[in-house]
ModelCIF file with pLDDT and N, C-alpha, C, O atoms, coordinates in Angstrom:
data_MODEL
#
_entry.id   MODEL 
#
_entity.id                         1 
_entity.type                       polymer 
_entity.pdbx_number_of_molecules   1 
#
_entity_poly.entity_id                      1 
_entity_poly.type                           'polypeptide(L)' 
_entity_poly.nstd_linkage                   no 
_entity_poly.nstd_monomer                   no 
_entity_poly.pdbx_seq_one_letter_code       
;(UNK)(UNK)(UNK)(UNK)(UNK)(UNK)(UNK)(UNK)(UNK)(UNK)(UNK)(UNK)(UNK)(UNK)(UNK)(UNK)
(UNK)(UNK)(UNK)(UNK)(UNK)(UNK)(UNK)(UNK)(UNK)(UNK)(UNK)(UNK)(UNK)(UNK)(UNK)(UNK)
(UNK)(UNK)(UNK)(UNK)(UNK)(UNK)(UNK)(UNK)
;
_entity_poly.pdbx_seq_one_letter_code_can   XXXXXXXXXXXXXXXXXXXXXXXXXXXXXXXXXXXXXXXX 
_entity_poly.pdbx_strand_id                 A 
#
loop_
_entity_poly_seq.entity_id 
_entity_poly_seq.num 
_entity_poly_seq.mon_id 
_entity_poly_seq.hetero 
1 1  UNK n 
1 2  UNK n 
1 3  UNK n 
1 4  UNK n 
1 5  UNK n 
1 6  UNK n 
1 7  UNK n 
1 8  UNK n 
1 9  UNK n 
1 10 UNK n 
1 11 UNK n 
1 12 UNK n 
1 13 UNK n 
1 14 UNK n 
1 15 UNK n 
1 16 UNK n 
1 17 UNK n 
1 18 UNK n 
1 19 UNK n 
1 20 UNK n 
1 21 UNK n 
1 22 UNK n 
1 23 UNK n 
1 24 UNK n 
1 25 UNK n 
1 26 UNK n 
1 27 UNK n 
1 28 UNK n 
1 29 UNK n 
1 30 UNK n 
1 31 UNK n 
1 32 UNK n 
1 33 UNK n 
1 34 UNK n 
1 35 UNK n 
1 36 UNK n 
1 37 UNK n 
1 38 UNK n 
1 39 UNK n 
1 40 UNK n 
#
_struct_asym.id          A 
_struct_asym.entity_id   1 
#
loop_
_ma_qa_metric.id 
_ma_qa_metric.mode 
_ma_qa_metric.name 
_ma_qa_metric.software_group_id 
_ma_qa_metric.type 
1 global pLDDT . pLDDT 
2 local  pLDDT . pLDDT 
#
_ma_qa_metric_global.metric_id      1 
_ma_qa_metric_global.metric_value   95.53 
_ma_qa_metric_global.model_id       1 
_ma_qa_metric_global.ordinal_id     1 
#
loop_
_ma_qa_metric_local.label_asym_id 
_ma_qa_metric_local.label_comp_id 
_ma_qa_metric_local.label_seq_id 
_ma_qa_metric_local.metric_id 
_ma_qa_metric_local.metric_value 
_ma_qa_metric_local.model_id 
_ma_qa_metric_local.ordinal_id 
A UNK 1  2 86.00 1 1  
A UNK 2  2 88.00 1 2  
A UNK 3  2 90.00 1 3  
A UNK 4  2 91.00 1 4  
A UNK 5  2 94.00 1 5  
A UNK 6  2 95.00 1 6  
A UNK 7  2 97.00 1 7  
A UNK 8  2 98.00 1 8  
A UNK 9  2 98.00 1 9  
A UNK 10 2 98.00 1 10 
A UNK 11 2 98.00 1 11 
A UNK 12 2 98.00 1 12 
A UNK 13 2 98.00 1 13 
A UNK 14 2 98.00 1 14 
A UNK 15 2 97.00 1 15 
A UNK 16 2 97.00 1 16 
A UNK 17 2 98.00 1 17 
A UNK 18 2 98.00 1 18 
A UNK 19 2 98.00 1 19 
A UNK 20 2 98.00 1 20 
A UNK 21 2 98.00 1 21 
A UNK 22 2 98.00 1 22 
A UNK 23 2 97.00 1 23 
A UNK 24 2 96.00 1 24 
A UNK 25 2 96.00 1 25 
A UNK 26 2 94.00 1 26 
A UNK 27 2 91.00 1 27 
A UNK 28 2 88.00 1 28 
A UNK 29 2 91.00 1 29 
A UNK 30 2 92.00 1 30 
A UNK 31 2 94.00 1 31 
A UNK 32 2 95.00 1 32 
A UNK 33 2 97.00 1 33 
A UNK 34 2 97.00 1 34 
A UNK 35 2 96.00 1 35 
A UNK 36 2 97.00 1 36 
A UNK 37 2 97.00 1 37 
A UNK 38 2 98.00 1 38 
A UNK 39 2 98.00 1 39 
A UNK 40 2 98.00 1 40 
#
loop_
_atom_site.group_PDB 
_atom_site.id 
_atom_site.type_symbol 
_atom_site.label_atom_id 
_atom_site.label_alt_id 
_atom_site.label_comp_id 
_atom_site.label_asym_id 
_atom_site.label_entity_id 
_atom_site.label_seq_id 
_atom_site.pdbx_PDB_ins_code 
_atom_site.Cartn_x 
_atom_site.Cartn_y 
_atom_site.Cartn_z 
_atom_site.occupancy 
_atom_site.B_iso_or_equiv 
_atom_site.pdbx_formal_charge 
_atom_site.auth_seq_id 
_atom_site.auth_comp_id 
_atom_site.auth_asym_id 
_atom_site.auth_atom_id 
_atom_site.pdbx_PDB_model_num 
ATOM 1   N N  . UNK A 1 1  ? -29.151 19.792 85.326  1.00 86.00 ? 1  UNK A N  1 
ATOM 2   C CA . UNK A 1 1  ? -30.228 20.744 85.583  1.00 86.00 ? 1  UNK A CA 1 
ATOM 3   C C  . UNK A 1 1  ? -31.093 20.973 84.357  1.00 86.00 ? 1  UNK A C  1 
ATOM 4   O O  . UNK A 1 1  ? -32.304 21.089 84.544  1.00 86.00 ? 1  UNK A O  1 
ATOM 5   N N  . UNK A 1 2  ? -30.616 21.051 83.134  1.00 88.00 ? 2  UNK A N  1 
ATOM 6   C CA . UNK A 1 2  ? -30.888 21.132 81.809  1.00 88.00 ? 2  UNK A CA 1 
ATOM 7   C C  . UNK A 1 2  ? -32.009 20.304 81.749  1.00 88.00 ? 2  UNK A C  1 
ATOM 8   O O  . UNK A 1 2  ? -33.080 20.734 81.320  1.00 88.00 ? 2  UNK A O  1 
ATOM 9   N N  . UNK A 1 3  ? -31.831 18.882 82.233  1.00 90.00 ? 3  UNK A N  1 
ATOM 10  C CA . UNK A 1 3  ? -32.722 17.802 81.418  1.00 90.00 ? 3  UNK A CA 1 
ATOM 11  C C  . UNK A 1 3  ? -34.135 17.517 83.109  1.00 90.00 ? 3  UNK A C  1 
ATOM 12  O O  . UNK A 1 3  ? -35.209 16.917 83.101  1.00 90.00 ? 3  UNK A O  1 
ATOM 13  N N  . UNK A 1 4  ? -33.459 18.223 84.220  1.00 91.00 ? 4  UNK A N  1 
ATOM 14  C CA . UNK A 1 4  ? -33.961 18.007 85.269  1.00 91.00 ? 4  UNK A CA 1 
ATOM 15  C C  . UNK A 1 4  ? -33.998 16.223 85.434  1.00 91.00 ? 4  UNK A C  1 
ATOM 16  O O  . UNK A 1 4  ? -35.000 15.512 85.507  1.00 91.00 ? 4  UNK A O  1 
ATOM 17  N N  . UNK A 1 5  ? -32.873 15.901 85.456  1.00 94.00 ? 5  UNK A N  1 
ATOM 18  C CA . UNK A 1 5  ? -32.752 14.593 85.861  1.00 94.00 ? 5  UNK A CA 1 
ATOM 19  C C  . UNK A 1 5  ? -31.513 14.598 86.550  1.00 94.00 ? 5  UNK A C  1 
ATOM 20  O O  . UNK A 1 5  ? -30.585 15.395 86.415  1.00 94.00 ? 5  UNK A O  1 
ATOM 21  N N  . UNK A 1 6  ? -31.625 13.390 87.483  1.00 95.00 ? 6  UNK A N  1 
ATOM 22  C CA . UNK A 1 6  ? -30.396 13.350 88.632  1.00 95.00 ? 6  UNK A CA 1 
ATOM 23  C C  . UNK A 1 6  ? -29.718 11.598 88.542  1.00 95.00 ? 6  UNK A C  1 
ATOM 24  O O  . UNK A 1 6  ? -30.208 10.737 87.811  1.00 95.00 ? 6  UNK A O  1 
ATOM 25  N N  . UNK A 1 7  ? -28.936 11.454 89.141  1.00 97.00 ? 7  UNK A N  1 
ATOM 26  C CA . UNK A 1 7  ? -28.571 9.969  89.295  1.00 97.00 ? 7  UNK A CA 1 
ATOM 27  C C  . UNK A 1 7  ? -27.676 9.912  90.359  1.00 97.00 ? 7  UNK A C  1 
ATOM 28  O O  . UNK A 1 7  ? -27.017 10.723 91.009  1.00 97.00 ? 7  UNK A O  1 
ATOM 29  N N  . UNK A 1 8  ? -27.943 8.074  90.331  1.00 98.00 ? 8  UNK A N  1 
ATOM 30  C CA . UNK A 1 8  ? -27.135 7.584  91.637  1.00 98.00 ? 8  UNK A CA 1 
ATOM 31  C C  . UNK A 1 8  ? -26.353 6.306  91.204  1.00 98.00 ? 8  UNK A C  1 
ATOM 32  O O  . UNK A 1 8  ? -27.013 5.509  90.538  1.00 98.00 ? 8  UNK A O  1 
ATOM 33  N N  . UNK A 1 9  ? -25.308 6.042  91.420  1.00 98.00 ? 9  UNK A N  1 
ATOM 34  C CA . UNK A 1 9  ? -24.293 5.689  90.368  1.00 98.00 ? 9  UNK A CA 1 
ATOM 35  C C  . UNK A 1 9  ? -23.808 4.591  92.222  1.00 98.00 ? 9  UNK A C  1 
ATOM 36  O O  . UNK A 1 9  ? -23.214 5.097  93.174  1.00 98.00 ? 9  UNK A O  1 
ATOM 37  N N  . UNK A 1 10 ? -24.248 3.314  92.159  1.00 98.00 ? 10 UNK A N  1 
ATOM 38  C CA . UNK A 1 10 ? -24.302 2.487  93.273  1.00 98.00 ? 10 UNK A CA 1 
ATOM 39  C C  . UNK A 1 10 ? -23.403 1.471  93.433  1.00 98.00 ? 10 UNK A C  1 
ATOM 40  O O  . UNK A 1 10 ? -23.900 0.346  93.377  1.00 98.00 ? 10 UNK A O  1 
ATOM 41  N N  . UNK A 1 11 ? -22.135 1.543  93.630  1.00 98.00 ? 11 UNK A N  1 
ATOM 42  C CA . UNK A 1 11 ? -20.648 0.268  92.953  1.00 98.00 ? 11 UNK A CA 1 
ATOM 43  C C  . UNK A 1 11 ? -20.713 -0.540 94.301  1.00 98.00 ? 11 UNK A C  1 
ATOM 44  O O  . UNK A 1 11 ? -21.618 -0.505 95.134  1.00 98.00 ? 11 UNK A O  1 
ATOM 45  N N  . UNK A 1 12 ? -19.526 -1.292 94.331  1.00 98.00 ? 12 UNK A N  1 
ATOM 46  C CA . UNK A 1 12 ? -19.673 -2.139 95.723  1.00 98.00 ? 12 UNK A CA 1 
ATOM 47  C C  . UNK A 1 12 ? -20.816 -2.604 96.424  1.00 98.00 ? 12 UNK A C  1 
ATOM 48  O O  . UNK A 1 12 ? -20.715 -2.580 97.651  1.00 98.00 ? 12 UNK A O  1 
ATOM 49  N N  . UNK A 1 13 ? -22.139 -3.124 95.821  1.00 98.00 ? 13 UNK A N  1 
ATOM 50  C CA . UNK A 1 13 ? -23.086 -3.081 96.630  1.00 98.00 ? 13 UNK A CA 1 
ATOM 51  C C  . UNK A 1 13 ? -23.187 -4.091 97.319  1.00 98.00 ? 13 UNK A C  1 
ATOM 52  O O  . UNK A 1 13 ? -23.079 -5.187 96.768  1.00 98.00 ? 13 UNK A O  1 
ATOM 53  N N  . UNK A 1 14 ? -23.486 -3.974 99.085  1.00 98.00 ? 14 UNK A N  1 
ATOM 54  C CA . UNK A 1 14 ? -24.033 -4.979 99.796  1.00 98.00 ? 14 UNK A CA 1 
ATOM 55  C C  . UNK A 1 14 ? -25.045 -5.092 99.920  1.00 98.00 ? 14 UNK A C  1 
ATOM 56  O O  . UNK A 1 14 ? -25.945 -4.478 99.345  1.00 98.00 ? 14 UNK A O  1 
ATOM 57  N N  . UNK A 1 15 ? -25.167 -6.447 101.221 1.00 97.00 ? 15 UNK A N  1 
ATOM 58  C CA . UNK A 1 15 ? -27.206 -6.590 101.502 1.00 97.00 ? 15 UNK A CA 1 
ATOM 59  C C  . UNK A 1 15 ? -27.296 -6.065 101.665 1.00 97.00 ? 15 UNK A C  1 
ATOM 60  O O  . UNK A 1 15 ? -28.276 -5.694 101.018 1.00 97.00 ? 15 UNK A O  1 
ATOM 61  N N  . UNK A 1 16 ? -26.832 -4.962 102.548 1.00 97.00 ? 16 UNK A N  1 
ATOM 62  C CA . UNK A 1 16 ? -27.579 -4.323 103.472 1.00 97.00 ? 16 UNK A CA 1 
ATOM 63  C C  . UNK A 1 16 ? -28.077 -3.124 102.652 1.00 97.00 ? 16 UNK A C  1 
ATOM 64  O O  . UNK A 1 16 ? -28.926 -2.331 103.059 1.00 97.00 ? 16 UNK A O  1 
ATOM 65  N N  . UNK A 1 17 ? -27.474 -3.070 101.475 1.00 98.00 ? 17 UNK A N  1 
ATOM 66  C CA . UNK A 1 17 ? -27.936 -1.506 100.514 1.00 98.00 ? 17 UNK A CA 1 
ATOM 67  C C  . UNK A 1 17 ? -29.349 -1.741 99.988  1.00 98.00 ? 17 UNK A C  1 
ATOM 68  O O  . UNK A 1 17 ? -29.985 -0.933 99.312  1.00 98.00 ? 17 UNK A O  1 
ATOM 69  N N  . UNK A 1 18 ? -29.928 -3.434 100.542 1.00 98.00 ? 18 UNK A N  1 
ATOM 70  C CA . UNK A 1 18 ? -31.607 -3.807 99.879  1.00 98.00 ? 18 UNK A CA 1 
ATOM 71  C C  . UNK A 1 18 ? -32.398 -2.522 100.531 1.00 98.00 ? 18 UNK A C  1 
ATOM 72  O O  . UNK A 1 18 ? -32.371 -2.092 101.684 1.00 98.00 ? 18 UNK A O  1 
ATOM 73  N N  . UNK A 1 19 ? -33.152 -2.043 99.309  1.00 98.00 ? 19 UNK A N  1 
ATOM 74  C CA . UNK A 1 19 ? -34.318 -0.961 100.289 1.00 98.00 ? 19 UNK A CA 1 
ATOM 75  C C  . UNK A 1 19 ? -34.501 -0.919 98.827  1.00 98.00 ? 19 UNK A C  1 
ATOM 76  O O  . UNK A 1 19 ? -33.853 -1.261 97.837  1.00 98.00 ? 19 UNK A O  1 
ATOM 77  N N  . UNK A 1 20 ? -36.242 -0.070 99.212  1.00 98.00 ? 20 UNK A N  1 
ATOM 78  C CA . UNK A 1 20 ? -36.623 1.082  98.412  1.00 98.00 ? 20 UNK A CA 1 
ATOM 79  C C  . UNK A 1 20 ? -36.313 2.002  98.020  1.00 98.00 ? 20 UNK A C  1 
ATOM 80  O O  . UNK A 1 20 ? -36.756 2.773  98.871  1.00 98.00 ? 20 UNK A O  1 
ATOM 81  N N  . UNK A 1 21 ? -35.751 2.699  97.173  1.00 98.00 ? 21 UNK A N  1 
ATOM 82  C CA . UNK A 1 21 ? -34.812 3.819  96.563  1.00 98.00 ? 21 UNK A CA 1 
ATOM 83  C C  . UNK A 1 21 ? -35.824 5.014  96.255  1.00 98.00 ? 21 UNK A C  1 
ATOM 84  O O  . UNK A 1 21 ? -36.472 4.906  95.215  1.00 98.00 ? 21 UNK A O  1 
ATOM 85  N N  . UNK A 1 22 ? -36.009 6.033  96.973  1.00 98.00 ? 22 UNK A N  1 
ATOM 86  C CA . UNK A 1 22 ? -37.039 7.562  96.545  1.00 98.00 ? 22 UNK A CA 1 
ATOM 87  C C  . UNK A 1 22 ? -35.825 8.552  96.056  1.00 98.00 ? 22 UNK A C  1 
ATOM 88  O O  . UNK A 1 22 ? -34.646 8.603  96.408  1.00 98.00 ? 22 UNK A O  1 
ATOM 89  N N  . UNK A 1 23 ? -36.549 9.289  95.140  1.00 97.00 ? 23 UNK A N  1 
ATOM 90  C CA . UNK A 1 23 ? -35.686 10.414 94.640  1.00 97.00 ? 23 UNK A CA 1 
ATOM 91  C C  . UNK A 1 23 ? -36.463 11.483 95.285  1.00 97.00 ? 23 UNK A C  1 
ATOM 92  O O  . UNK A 1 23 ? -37.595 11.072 95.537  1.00 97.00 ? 23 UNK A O  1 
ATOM 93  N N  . UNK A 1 24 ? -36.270 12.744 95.659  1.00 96.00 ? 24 UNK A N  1 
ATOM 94  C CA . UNK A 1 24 ? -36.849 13.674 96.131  1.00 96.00 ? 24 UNK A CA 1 
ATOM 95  C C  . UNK A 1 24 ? -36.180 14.997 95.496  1.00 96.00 ? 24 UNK A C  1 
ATOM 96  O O  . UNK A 1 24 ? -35.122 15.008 94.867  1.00 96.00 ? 24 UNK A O  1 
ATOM 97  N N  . UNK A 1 25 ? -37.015 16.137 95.787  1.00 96.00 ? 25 UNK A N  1 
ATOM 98  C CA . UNK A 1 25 ? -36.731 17.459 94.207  1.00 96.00 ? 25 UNK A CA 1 
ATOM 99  C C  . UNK A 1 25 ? -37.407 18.634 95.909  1.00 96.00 ? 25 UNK A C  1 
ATOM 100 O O  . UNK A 1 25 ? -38.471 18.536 96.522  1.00 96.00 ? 25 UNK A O  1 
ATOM 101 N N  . UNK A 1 26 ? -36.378 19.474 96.105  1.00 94.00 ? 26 UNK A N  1 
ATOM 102 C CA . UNK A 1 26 ? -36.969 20.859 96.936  1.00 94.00 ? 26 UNK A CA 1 
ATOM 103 C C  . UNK A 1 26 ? -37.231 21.434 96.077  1.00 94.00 ? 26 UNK A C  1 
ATOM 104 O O  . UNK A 1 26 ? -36.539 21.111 95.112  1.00 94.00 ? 26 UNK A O  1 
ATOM 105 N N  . UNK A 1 27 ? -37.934 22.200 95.869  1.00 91.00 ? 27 UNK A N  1 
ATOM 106 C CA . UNK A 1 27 ? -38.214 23.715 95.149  1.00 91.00 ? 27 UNK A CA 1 
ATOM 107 C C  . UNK A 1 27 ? -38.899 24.565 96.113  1.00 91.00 ? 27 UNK A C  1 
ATOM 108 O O  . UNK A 1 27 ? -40.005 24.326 96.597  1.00 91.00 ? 27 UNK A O  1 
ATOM 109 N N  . UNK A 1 28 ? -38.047 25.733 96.394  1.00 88.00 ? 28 UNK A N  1 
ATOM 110 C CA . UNK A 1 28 ? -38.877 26.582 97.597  1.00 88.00 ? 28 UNK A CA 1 
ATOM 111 C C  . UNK A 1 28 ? -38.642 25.907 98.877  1.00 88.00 ? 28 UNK A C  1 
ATOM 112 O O  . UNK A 1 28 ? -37.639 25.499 99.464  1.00 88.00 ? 28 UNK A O  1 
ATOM 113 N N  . UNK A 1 29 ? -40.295 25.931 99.190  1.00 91.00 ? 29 UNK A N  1 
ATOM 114 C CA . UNK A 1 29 ? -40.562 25.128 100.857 1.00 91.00 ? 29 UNK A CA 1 
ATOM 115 C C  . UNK A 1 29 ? -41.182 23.608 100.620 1.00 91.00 ? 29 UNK A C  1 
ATOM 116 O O  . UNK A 1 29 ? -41.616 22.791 101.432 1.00 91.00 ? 29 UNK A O  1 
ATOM 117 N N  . UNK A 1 30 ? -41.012 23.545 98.773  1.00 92.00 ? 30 UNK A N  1 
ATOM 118 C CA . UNK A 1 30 ? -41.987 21.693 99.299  1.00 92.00 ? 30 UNK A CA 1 
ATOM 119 C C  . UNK A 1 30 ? -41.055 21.033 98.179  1.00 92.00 ? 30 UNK A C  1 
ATOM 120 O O  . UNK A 1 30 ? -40.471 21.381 97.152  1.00 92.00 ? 30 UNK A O  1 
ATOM 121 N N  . UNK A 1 31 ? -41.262 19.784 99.021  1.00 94.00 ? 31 UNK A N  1 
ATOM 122 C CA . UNK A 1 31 ? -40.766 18.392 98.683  1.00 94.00 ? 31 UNK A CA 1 
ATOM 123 C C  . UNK A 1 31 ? -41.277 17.567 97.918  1.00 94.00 ? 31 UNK A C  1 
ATOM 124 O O  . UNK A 1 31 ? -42.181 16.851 98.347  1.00 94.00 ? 31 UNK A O  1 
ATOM 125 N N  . UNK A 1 32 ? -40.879 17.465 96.728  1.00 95.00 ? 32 UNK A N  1 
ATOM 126 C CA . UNK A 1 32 ? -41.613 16.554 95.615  1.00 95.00 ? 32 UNK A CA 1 
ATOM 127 C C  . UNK A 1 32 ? -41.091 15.059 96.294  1.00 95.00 ? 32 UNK A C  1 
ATOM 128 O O  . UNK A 1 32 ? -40.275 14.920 97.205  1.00 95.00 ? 32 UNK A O  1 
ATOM 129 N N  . UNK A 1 33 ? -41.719 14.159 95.661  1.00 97.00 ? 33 UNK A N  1 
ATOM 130 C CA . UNK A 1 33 ? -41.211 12.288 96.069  1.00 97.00 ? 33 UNK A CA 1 
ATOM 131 C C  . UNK A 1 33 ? -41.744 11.409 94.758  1.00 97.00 ? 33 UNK A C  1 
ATOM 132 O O  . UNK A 1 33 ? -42.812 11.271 94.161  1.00 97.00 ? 33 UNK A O  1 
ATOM 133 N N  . UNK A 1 34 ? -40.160 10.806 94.637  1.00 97.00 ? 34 UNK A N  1 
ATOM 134 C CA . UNK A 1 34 ? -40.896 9.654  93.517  1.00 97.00 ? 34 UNK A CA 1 
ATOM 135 C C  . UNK A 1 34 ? -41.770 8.353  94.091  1.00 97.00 ? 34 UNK A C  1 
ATOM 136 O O  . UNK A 1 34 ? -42.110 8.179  95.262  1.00 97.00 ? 34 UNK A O  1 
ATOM 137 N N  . UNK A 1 35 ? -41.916 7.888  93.476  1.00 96.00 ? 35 UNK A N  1 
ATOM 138 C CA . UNK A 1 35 ? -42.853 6.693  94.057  1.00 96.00 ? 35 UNK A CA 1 
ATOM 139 C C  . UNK A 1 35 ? -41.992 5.356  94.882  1.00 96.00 ? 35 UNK A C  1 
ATOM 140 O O  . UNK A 1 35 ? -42.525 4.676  95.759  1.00 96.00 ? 35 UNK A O  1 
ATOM 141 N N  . UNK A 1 36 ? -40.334 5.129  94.311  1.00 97.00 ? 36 UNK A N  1 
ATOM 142 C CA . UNK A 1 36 ? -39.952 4.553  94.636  1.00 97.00 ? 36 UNK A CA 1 
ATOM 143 C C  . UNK A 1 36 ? -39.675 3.105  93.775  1.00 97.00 ? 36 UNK A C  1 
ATOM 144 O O  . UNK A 1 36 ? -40.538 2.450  93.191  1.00 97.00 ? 36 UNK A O  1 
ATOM 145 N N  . UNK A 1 37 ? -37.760 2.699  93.895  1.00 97.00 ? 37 UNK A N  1 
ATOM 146 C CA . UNK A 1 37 ? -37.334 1.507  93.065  1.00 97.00 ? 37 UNK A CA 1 
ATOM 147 C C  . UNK A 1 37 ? -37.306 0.597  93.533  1.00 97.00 ? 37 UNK A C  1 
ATOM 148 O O  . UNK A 1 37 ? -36.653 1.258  94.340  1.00 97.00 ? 37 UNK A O  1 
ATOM 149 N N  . UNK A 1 38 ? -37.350 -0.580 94.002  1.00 98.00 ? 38 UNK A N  1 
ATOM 150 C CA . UNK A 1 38 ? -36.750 -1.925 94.420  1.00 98.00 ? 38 UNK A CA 1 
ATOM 151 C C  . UNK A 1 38 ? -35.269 -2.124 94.083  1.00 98.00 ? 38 UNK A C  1 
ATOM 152 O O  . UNK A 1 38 ? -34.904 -2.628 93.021  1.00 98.00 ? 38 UNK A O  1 
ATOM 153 N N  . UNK A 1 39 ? -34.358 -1.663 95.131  1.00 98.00 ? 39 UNK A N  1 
ATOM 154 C CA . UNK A 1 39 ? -32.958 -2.134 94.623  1.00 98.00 ? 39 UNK A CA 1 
ATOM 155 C C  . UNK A 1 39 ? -32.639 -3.437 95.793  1.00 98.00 ? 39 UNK A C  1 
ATOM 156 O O  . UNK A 1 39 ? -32.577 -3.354 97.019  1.00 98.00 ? 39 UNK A O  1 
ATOM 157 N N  . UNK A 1 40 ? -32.478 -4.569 94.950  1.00 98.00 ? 40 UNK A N  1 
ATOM 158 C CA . UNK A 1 40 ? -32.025 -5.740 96.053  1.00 98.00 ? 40 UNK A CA 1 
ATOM 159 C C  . UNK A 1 40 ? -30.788 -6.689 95.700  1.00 98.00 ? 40 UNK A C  1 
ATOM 160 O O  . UNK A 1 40 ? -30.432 -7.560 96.494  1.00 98.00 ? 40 UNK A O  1 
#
C-alpha cells in the first residue's frame, strides 16, 4: 500500500494463460485501468 504497487506472481504457466494482462485500482466508485501486458 506504501509504494501503491501490486503484483502477480504467475508459476505453472499454460497456453491457455496467453492474454493481455490489465491491472485495475477502485478508489470510491471509479475504476482506474492500466493499459495492458502481453503475457504469452
Amino acid at each position: 500500500n506504501a509504494k501503491k504497487t501490486w503484483w502477480l506472481q504467475m508459476n505453472s504457466l499454460k497456453p491457455e494463460d496467453t492474454a493481455v494482462y490489465y491491472c485495475n485500482a477502485v478508489m470510491g466508485v471509479t475504476t482506474w485501468w492500466g493499459q495492458g501486458t502481453q503475457v504469452t
